[in-house]
C-alpha atoms as a PDB file:
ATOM      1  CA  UNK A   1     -36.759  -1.329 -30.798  1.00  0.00           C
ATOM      2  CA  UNK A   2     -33.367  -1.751 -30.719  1.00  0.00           C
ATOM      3  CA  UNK A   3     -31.569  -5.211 -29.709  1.00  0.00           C
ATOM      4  CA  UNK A   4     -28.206  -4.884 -27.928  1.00  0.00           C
ATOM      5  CA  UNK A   5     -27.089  -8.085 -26.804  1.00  0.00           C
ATOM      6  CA  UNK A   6     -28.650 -11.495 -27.067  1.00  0.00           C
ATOM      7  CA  UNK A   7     -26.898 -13.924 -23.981  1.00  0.00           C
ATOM      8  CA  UNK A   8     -24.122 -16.231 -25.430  1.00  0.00           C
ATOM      9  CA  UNK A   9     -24.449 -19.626 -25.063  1.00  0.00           C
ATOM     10  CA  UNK A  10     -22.862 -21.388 -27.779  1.00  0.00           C
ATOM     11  CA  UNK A  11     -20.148 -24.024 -25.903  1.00  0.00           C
ATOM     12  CA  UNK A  12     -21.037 -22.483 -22.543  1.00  0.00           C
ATOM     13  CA  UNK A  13     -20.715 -25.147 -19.239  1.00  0.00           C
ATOM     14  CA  UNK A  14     -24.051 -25.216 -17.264  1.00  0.00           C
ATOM     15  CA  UNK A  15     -25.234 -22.487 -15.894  1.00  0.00           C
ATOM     16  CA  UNK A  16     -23.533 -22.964 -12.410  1.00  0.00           C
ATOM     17  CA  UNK A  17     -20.474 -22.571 -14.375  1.00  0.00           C
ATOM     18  CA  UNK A  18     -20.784 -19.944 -16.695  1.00  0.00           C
ATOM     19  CA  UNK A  19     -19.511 -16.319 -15.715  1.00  0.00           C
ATOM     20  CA  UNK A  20     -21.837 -13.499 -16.432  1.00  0.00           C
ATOM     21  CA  UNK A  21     -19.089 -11.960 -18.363  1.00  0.00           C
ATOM     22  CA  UNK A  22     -18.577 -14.889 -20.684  1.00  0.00           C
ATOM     23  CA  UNK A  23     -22.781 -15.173 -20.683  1.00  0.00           C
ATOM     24  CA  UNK A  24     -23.270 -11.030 -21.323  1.00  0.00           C
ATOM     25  CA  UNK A  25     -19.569  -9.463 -22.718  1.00  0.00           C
ATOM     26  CA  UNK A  26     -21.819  -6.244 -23.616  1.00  0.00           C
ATOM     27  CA  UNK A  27     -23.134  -5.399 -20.553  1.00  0.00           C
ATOM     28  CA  UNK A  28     -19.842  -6.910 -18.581  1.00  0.00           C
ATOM     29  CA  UNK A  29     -17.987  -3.990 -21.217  1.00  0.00           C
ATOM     30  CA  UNK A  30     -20.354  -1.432 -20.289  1.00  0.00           C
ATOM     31  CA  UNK A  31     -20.218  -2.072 -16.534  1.00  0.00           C
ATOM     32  CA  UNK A  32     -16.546  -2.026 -16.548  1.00  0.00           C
ATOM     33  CA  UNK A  33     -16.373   1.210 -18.778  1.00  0.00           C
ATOM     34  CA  UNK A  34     -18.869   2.701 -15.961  1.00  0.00           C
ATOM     35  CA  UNK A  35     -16.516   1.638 -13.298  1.00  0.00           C
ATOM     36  CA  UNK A  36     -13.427   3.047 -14.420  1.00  0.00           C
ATOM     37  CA  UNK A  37     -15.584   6.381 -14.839  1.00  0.00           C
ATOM     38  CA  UNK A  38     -17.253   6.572 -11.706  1.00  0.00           C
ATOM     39  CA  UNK A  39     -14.466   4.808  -9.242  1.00  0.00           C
ATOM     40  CA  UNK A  40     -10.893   4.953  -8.360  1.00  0.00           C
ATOM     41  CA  UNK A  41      -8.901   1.640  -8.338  1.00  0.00           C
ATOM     42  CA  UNK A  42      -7.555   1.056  -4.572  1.00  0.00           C
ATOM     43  CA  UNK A  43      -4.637  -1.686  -6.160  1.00  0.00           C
ATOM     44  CA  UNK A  44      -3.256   1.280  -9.143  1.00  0.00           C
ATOM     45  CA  UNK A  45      -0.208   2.494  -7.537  1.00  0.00           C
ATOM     46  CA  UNK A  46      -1.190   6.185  -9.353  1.00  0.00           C
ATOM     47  CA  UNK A  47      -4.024   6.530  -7.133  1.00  0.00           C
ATOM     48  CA  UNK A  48      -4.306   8.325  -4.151  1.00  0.00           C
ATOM     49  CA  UNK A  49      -7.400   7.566  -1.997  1.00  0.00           C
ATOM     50  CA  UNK A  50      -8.644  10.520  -0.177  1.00  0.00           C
ATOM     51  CA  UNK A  51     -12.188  11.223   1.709  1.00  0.00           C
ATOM     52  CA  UNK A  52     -15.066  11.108  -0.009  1.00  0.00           C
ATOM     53  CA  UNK A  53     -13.388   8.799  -2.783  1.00  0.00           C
ATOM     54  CA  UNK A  54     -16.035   6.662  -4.396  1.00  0.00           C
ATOM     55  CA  UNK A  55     -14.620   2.769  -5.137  1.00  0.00           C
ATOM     56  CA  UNK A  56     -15.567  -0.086  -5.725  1.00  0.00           C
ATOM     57  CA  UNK A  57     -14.683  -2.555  -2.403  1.00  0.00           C
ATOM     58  CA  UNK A  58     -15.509  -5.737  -1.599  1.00  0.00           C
ATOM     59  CA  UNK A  59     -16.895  -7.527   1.311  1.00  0.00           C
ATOM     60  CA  UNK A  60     -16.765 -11.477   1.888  1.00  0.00           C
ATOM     61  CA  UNK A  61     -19.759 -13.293   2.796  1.00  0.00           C
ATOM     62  CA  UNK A  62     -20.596 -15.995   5.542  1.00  0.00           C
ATOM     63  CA  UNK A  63     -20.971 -19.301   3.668  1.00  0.00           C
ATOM     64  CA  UNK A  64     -21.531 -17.882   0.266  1.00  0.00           C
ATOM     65  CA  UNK A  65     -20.768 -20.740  -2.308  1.00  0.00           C
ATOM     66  CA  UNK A  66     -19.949 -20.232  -5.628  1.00  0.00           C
ATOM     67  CA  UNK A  67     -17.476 -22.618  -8.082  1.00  0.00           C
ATOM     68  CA  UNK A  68     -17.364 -19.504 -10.194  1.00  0.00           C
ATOM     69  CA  UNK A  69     -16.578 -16.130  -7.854  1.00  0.00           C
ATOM     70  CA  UNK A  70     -14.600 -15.746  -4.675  1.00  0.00           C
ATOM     71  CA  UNK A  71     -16.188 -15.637  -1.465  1.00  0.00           C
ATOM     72  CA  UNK A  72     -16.723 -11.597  -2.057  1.00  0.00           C
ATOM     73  CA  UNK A  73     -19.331  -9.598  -2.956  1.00  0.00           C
ATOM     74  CA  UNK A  74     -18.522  -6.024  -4.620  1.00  0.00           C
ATOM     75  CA  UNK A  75     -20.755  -2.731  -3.327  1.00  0.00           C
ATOM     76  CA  UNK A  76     -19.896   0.696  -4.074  1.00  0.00           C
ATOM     77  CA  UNK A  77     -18.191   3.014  -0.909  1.00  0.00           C
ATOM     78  CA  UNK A  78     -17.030   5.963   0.134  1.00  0.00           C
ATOM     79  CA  UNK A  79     -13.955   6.497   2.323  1.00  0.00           C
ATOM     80  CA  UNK A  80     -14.060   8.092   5.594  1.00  0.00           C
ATOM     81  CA  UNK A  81     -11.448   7.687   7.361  1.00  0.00           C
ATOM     82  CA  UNK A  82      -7.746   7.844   5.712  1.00  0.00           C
ATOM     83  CA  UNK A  83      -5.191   6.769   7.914  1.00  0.00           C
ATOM     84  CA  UNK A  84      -1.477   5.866   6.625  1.00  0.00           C
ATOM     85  CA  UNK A  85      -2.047   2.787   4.660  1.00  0.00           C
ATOM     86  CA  UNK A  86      -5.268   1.960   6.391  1.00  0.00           C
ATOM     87  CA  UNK A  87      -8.645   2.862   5.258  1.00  0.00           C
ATOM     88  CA  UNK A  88     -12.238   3.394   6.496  1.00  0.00           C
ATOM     89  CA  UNK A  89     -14.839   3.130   3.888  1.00  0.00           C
ATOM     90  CA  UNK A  90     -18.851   3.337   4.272  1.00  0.00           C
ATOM     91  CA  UNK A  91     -20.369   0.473   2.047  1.00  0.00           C
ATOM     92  CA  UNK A  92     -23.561   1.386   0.238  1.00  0.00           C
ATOM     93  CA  UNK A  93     -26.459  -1.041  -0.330  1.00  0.00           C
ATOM     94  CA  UNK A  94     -24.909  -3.532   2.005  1.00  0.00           C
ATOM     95  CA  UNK A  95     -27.406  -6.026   4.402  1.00  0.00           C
ATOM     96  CA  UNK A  96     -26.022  -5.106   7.652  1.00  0.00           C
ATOM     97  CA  UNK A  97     -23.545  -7.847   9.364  1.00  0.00           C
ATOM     98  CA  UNK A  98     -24.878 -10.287  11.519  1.00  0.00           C
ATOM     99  CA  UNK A  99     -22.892 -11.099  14.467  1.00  0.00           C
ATOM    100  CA  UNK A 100     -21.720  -9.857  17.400  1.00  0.00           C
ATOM    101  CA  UNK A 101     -22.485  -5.769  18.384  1.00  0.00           C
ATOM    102  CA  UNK A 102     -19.751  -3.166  18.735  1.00  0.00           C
ATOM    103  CA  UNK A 103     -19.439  -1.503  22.214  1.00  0.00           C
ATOM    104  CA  UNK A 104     -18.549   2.267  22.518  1.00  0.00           C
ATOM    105  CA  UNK A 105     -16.029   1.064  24.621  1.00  0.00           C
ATOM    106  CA  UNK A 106     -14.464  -0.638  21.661  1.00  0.00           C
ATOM    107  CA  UNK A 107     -14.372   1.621  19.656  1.00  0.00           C
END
């Protein structure tokens, strides 16, 4: 068996404080290694999104709390839809809004 991280918590705040990336640098390395490999960044200026791009996008949540993280919760998409500066992107593994419905007519 092979051990590849125990957590950190030497001089860590409580645990509604801590980061996961100050609690698990390992894994946080590995995750962002498998990010820049798999996704393009939407904010490098090098990068031009086209469809079927994967990224990595964020959503923000309805009275999510957190002292730690913004409002935002990150789920992998896809864009659709390119248009000038503007984007449509599919989220995966999202829970569905709640709220009010779309109308073709709106559309």
């Amino acid at each position: 068996s092979i051990l590849l991280e125990t957590r950190s918590s030497r001089s860590l705040p409580s645990r509604d404080l801590v980061d996961d990336r100050q609690a698990w640098p390992f894994f946080h390395r590995l995750r962002k290694d498998f990010k820049q490999k798999t996704y393009k960044d939407p904010q490098d200026p090098n990068v031009i999104l086209e469809v079927d791009d994967k990224i990595d996008a964020a959503a923000k949540e309805e009275g999510r709390r957190s002292s730690v993280s913004s409002e935002c919760k990150w789920y992998a998409a896809t864009v659709v839809q390119v248009e000038g500066s503007r984007l449509l992107v599919q989220f995966h593994n999202r829970p569905k809004p709640k709220g009010a419905q779309l109308e073709s007519t709106d559309l």
